[in-house]
PDB file of N, CA and C in Angstrom:
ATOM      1  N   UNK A   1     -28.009  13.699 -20.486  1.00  0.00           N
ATOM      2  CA  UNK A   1     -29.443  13.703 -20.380  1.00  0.00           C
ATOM      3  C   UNK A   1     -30.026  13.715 -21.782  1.00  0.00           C
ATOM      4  N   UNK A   2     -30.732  12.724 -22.112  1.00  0.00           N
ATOM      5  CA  UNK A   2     -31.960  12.587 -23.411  1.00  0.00           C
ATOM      6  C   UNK A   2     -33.196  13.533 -23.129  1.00  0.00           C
ATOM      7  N   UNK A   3     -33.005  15.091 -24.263  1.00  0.00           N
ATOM      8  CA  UNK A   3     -34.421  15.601 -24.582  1.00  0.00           C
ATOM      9  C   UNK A   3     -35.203  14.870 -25.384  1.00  0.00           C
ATOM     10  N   UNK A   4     -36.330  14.697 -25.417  1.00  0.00           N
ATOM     11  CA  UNK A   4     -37.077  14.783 -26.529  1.00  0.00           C
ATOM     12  C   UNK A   4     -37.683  16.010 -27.174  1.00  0.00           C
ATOM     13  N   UNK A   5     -37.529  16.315 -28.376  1.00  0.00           N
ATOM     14  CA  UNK A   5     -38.048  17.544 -28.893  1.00  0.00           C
ATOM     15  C   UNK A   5     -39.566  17.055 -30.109  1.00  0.00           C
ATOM     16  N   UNK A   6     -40.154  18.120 -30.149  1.00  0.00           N
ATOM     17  CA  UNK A   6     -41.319  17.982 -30.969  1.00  0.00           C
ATOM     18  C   UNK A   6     -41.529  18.836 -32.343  1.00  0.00           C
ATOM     19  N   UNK A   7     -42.139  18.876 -33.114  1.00  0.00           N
ATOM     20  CA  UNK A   7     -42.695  19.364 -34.261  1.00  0.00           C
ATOM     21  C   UNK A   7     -41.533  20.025 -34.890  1.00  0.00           C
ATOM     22  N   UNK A   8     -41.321  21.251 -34.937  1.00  0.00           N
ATOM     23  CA  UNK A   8     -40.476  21.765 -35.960  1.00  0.00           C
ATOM     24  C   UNK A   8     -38.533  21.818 -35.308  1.00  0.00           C
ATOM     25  N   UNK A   9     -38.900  21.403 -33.644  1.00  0.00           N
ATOM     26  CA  UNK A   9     -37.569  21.402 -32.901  1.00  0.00           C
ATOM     27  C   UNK A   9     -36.935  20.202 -33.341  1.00  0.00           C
ATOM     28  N   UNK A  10     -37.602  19.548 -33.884  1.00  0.00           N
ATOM     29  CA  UNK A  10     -36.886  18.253 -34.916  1.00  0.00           C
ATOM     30  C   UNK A  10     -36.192  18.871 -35.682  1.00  0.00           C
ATOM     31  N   UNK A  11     -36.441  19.222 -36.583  1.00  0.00           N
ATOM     32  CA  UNK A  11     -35.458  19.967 -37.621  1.00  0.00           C
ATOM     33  C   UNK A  11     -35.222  20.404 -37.176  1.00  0.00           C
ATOM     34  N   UNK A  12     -34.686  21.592 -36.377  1.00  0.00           N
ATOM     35  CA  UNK A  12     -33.451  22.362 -35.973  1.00  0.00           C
ATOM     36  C   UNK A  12     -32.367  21.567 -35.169  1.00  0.00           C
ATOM     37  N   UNK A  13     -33.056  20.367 -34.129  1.00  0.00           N
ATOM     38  CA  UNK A  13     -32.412  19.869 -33.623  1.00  0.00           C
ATOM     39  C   UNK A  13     -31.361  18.339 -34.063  1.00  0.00           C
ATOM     40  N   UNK A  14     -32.172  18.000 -35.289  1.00  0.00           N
ATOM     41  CA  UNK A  14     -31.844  16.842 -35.908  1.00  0.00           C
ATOM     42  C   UNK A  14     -32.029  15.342 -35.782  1.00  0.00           C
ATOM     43  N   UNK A  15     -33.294  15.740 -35.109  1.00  0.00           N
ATOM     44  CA  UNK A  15     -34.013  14.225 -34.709  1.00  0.00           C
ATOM     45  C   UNK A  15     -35.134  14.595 -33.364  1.00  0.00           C
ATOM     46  N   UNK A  16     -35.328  13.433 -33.175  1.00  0.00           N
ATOM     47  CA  UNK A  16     -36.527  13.253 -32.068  1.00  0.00           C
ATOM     48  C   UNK A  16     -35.970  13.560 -30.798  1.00  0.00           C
ATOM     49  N   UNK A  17     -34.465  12.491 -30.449  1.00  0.00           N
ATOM     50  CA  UNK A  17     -33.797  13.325 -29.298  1.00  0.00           C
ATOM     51  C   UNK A  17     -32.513  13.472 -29.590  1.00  0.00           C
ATOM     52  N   UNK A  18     -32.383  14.221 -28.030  1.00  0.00           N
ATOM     53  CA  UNK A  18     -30.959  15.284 -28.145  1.00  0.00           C
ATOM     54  C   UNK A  18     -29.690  14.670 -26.535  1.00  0.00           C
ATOM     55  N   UNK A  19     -29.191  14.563 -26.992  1.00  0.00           N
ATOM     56  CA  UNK A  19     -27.903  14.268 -26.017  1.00  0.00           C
ATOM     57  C   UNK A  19     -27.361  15.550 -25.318  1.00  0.00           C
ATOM     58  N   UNK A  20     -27.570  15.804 -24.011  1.00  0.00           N
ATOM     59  CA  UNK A  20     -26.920  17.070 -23.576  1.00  0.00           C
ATOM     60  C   UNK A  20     -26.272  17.045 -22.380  1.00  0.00           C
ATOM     61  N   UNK A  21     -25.066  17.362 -22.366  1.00  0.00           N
ATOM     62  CA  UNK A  21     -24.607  17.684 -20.704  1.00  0.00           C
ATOM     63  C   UNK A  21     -24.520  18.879 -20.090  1.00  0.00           C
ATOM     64  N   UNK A  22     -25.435  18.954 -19.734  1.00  0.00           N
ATOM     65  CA  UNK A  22     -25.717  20.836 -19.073  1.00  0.00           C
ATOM     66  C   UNK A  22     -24.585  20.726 -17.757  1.00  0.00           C
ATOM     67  N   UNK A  23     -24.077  22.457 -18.314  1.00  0.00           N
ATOM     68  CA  UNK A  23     -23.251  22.757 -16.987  1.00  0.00           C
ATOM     69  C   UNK A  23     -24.011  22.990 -15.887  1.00  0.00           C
ATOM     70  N   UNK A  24     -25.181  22.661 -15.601  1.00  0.00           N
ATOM     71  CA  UNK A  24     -25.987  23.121 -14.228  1.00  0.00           C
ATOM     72  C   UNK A  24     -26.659  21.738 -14.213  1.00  0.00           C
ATOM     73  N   UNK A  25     -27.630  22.186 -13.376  1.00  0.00           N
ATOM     74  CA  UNK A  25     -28.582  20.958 -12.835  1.00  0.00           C
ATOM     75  C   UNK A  25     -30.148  21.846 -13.092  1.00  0.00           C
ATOM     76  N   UNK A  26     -30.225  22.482 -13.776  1.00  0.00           N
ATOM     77  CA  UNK A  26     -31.613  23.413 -13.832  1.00  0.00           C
ATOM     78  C   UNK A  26     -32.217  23.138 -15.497  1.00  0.00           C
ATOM     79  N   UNK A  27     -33.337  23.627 -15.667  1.00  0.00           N
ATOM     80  CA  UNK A  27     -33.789  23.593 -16.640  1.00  0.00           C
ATOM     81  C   UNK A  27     -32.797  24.289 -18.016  1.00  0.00           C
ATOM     82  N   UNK A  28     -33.036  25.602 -17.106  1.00  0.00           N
ATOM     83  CA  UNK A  28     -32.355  27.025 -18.285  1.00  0.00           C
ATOM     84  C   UNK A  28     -30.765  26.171 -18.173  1.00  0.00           C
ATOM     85  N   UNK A  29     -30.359  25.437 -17.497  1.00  0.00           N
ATOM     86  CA  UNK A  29     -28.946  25.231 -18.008  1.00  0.00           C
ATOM     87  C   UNK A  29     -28.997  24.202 -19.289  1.00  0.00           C
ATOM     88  N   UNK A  30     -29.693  23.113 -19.697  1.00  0.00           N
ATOM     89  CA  UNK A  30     -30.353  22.447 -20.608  1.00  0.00           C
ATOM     90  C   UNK A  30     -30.599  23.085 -21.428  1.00  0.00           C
ATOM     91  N   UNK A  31     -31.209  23.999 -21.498  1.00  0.00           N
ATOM     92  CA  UNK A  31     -31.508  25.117 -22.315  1.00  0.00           C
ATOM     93  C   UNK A  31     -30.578  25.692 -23.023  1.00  0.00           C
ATOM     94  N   UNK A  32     -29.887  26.521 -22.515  1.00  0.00           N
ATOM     95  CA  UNK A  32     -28.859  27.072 -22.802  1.00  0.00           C
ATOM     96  C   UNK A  32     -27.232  25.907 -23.640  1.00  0.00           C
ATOM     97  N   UNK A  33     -27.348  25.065 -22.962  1.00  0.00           N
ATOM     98  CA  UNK A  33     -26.378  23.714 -23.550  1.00  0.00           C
ATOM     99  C   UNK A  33     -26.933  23.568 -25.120  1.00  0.00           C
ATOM    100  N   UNK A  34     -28.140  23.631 -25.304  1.00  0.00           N
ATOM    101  CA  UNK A  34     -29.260  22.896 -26.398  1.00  0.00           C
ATOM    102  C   UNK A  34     -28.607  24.308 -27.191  1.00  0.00           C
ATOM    103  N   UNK A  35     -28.869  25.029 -27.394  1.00  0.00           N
ATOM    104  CA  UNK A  35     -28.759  26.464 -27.983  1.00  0.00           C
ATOM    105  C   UNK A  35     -27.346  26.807 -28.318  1.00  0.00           C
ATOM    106  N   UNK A  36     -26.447  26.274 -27.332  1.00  0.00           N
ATOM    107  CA  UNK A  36     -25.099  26.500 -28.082  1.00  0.00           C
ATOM    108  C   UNK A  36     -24.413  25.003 -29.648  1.00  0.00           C
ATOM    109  N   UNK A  37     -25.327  24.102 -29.117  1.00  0.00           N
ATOM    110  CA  UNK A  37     -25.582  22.998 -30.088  1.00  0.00           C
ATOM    111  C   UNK A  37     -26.038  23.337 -30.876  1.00  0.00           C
ATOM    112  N   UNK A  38     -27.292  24.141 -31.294  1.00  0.00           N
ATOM    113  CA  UNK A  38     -28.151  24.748 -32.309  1.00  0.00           C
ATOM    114  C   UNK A  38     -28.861  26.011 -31.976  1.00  0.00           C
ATOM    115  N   UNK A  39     -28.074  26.989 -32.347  1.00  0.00           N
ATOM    116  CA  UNK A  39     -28.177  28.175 -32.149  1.00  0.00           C
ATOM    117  C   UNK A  39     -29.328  28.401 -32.683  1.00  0.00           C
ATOM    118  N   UNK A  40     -30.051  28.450 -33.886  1.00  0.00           N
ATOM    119  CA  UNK A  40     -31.496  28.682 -34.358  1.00  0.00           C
ATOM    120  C   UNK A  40     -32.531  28.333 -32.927  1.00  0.00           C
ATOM    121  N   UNK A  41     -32.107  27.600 -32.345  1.00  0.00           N
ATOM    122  CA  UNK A  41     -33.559  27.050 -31.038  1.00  0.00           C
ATOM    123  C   UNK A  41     -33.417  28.414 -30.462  1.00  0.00           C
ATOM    124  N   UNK A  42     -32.563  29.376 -30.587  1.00  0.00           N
ATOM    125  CA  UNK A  42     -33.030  30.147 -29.639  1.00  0.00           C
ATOM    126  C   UNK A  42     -34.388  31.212 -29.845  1.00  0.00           C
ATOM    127  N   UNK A  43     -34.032  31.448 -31.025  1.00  0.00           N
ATOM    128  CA  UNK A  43     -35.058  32.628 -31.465  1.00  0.00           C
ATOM    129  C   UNK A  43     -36.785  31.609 -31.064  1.00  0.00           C
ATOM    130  N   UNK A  44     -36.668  30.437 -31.254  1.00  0.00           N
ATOM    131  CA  UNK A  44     -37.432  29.899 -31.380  1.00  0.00           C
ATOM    132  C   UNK A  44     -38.382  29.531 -29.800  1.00  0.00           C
ATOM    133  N   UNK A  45     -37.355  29.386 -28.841  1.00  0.00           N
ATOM    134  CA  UNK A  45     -38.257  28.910 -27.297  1.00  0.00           C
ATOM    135  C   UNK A  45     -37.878  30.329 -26.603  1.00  0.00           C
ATOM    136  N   UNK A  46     -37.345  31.508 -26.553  1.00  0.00           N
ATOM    137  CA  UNK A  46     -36.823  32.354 -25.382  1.00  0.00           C
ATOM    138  C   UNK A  46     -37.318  33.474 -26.033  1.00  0.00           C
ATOM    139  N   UNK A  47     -37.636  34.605 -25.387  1.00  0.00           N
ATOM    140  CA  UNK A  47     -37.709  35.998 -25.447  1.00  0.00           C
ATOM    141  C   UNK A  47     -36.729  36.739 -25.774  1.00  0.00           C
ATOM    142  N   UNK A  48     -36.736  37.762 -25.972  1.00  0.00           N
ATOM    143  CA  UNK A  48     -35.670  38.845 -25.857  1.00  0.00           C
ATOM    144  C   UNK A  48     -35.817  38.757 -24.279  1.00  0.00           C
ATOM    145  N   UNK A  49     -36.060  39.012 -23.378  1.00  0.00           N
ATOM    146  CA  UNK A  49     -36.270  38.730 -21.410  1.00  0.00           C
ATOM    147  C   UNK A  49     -35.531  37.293 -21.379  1.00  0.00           C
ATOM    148  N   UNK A  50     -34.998  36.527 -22.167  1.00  0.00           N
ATOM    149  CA  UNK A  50     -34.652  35.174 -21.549  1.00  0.00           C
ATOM    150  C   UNK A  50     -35.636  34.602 -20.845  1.00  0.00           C
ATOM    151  N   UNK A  51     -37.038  34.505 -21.315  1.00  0.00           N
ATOM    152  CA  UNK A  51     -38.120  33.836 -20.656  1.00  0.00           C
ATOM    153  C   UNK A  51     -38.944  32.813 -22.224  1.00  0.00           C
ATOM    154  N   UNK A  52     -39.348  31.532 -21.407  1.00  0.00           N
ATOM    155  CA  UNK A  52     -40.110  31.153 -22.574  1.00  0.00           C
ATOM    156  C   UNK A  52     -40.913  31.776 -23.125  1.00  0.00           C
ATOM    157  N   UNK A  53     -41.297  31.411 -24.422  1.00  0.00           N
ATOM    158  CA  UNK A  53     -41.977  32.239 -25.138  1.00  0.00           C
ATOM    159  C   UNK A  53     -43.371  31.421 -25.363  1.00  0.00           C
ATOM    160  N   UNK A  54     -44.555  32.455 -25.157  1.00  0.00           N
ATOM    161  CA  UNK A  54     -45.892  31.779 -24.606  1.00  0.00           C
ATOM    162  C   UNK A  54     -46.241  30.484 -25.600  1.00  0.00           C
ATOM    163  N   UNK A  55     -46.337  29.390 -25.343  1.00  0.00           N
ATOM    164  CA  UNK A  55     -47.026  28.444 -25.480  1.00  0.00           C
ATOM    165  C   UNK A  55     -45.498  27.445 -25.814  1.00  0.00           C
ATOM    166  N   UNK A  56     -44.782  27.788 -25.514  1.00  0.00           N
ATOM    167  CA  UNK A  56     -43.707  26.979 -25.392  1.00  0.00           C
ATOM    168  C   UNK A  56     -43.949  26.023 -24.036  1.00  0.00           C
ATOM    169  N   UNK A  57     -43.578  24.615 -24.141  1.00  0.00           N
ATOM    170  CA  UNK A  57     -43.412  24.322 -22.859  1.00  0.00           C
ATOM    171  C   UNK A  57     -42.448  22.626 -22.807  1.00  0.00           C
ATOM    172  N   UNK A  58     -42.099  23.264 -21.275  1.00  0.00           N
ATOM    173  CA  UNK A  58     -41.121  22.011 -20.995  1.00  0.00           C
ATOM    174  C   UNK A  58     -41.519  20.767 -19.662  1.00  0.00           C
ATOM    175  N   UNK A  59     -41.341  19.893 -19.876  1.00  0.00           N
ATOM    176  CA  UNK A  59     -42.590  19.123 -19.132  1.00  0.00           C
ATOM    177  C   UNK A  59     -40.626  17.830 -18.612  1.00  0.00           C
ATOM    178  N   UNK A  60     -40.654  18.094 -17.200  1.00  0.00           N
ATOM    179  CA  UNK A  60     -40.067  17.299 -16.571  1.00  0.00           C
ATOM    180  C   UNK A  60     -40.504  16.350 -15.957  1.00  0.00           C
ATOM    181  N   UNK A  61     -40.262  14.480 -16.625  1.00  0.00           N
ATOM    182  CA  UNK A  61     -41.237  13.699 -15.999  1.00  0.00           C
ATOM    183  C   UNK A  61     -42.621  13.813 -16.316  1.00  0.00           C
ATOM    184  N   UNK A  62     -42.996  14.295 -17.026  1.00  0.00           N
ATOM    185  CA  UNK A  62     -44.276  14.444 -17.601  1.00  0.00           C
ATOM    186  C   UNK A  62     -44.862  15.664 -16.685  1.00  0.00           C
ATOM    187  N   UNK A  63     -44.446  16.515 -15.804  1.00  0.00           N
ATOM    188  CA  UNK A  63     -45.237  17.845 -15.423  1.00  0.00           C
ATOM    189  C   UNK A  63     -44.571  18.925 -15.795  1.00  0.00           C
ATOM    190  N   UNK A  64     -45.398  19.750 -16.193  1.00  0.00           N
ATOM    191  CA  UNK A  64     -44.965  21.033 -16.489  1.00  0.00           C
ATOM    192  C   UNK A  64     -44.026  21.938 -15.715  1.00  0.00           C
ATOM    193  N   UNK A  65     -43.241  22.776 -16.512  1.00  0.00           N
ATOM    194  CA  UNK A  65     -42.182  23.407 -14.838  1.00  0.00           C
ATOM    195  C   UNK A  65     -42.924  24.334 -14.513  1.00  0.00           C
ATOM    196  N   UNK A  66     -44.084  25.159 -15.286  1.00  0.00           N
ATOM    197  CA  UNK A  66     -44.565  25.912 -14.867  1.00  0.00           C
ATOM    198  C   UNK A  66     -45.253  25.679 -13.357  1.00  0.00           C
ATOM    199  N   UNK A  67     -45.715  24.416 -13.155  1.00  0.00           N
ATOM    200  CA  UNK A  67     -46.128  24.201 -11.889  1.00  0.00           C
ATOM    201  C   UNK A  67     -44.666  23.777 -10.612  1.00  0.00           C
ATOM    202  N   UNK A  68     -43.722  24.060 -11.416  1.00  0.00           N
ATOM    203  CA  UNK A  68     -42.439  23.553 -10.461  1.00  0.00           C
ATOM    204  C   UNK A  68     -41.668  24.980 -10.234  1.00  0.00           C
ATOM    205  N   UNK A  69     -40.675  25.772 -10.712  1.00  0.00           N
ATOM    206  CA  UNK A  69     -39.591  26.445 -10.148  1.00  0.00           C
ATOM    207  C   UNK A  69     -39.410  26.752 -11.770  1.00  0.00           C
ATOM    208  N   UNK A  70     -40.397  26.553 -12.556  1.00  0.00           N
ATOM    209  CA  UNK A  70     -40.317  27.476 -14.044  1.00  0.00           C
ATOM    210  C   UNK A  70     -39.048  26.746 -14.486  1.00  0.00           C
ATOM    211  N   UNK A  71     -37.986  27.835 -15.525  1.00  0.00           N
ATOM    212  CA  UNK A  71     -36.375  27.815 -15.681  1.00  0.00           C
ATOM    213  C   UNK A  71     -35.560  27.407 -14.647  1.00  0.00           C
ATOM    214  N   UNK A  72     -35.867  27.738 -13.309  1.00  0.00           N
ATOM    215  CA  UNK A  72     -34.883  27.206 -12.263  1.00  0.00           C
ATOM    216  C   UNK A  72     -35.037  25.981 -11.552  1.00  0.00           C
ATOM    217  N   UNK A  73     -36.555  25.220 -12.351  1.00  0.00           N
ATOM    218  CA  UNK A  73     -36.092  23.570 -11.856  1.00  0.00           C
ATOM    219  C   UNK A  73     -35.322  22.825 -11.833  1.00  0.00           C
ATOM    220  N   UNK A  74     -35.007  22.118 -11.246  1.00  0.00           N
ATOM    221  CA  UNK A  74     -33.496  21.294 -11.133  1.00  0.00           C
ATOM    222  C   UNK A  74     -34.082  19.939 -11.798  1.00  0.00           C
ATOM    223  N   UNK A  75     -33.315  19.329 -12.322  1.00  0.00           N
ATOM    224  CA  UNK A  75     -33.186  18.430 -13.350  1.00  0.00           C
ATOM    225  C   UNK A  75     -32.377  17.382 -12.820  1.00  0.00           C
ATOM    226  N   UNK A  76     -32.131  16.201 -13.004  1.00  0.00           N
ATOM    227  CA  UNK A  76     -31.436  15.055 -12.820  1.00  0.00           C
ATOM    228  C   UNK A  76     -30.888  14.078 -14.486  1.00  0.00           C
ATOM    229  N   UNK A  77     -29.451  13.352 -14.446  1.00  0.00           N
ATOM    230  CA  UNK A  77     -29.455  12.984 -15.639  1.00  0.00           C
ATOM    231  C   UNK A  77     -30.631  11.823 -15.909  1.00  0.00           C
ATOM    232  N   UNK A  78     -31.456  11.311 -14.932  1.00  0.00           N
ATOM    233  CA  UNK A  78     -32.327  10.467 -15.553  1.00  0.00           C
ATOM    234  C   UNK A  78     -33.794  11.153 -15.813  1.00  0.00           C
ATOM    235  N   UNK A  79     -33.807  12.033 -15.803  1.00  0.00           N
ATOM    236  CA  UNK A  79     -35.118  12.639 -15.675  1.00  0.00           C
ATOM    237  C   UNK A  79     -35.644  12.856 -17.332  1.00  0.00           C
ATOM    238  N   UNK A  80     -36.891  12.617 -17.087  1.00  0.00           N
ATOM    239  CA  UNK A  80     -37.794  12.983 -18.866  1.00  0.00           C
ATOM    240  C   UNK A  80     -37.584  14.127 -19.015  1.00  0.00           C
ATOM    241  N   UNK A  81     -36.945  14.283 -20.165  1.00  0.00           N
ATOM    242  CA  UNK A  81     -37.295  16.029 -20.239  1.00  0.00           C
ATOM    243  C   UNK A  81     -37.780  16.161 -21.890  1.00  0.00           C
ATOM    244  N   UNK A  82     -38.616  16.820 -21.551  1.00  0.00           N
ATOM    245  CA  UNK A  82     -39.553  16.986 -23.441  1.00  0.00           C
ATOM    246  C   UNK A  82     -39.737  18.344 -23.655  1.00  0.00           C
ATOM    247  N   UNK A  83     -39.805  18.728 -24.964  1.00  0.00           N
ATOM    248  CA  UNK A  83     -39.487  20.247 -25.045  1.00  0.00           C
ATOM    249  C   UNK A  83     -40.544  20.526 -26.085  1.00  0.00           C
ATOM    250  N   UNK A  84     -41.900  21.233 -26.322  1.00  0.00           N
ATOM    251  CA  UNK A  84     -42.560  21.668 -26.618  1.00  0.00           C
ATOM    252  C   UNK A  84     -42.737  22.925 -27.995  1.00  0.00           C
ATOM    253  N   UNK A  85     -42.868  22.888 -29.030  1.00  0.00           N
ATOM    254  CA  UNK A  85     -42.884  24.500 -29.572  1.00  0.00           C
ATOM    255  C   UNK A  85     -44.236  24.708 -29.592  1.00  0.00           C
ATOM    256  N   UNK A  86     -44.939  25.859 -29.637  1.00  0.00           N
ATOM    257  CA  UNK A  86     -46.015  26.313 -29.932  1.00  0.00           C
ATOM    258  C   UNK A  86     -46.749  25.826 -30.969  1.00  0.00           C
ATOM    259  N   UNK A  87     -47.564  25.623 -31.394  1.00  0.00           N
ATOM    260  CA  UNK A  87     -48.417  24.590 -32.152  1.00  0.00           C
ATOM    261  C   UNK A  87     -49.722  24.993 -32.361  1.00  0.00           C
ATOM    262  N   UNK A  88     -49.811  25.551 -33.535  1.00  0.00           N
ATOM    263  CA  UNK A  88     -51.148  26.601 -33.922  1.00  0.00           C
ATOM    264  C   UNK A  88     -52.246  25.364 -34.790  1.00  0.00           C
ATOM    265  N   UNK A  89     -53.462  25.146 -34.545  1.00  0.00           N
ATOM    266  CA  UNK A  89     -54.002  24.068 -35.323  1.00  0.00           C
ATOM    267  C   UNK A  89     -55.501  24.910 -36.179  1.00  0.00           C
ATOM    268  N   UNK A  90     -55.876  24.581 -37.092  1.00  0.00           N
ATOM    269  CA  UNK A  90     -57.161  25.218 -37.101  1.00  0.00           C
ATOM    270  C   UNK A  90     -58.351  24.310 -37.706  1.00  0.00           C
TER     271      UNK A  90
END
């Protein structure tokens, strides 16, 4: 499955996208795959709770999971998946 990542998840991640084969079919398994690839993403999208961290967001197919099953959406290998960091503007 192809992430796309944004703003500073470029640099940690090493480009625009990311190649991943998650042992699950869920979001947090993507997640978790991404993080053992580049351990720095973690401090960066998750809590100490293993929950995103506010204004993080992950948009499957272009909708948010927050409107789906959050972390436990299920995912497909063709599916968009884009990964969000928080993004302060002034």
């Amino acid at each position: 499955m192809q992430v796309k990542v944004f703003a500073n998840l470029r640099q940690i991640c090493g480009g625009v996208t990311v190649e991943v084969h998650p042992d699950g079919d869920r979001v947090i398994d993507v997640l978790e795959k991404m993080i053992l690839m580049f351990p720095p993403l973690e401090e960066e999208i998750f809590t100490e709770e293993r929950k995103l961290k506010p204004f993080v967001h992950v948009y499957i197919n272009g909708r948010n999971i927050i409107h789906e099953d959050d972390l436990q959406t299920k995912v497909t290998e063709t599916d968009q998946f884009a990964l969000f960091p928080p993004v302060a503007g002034g």
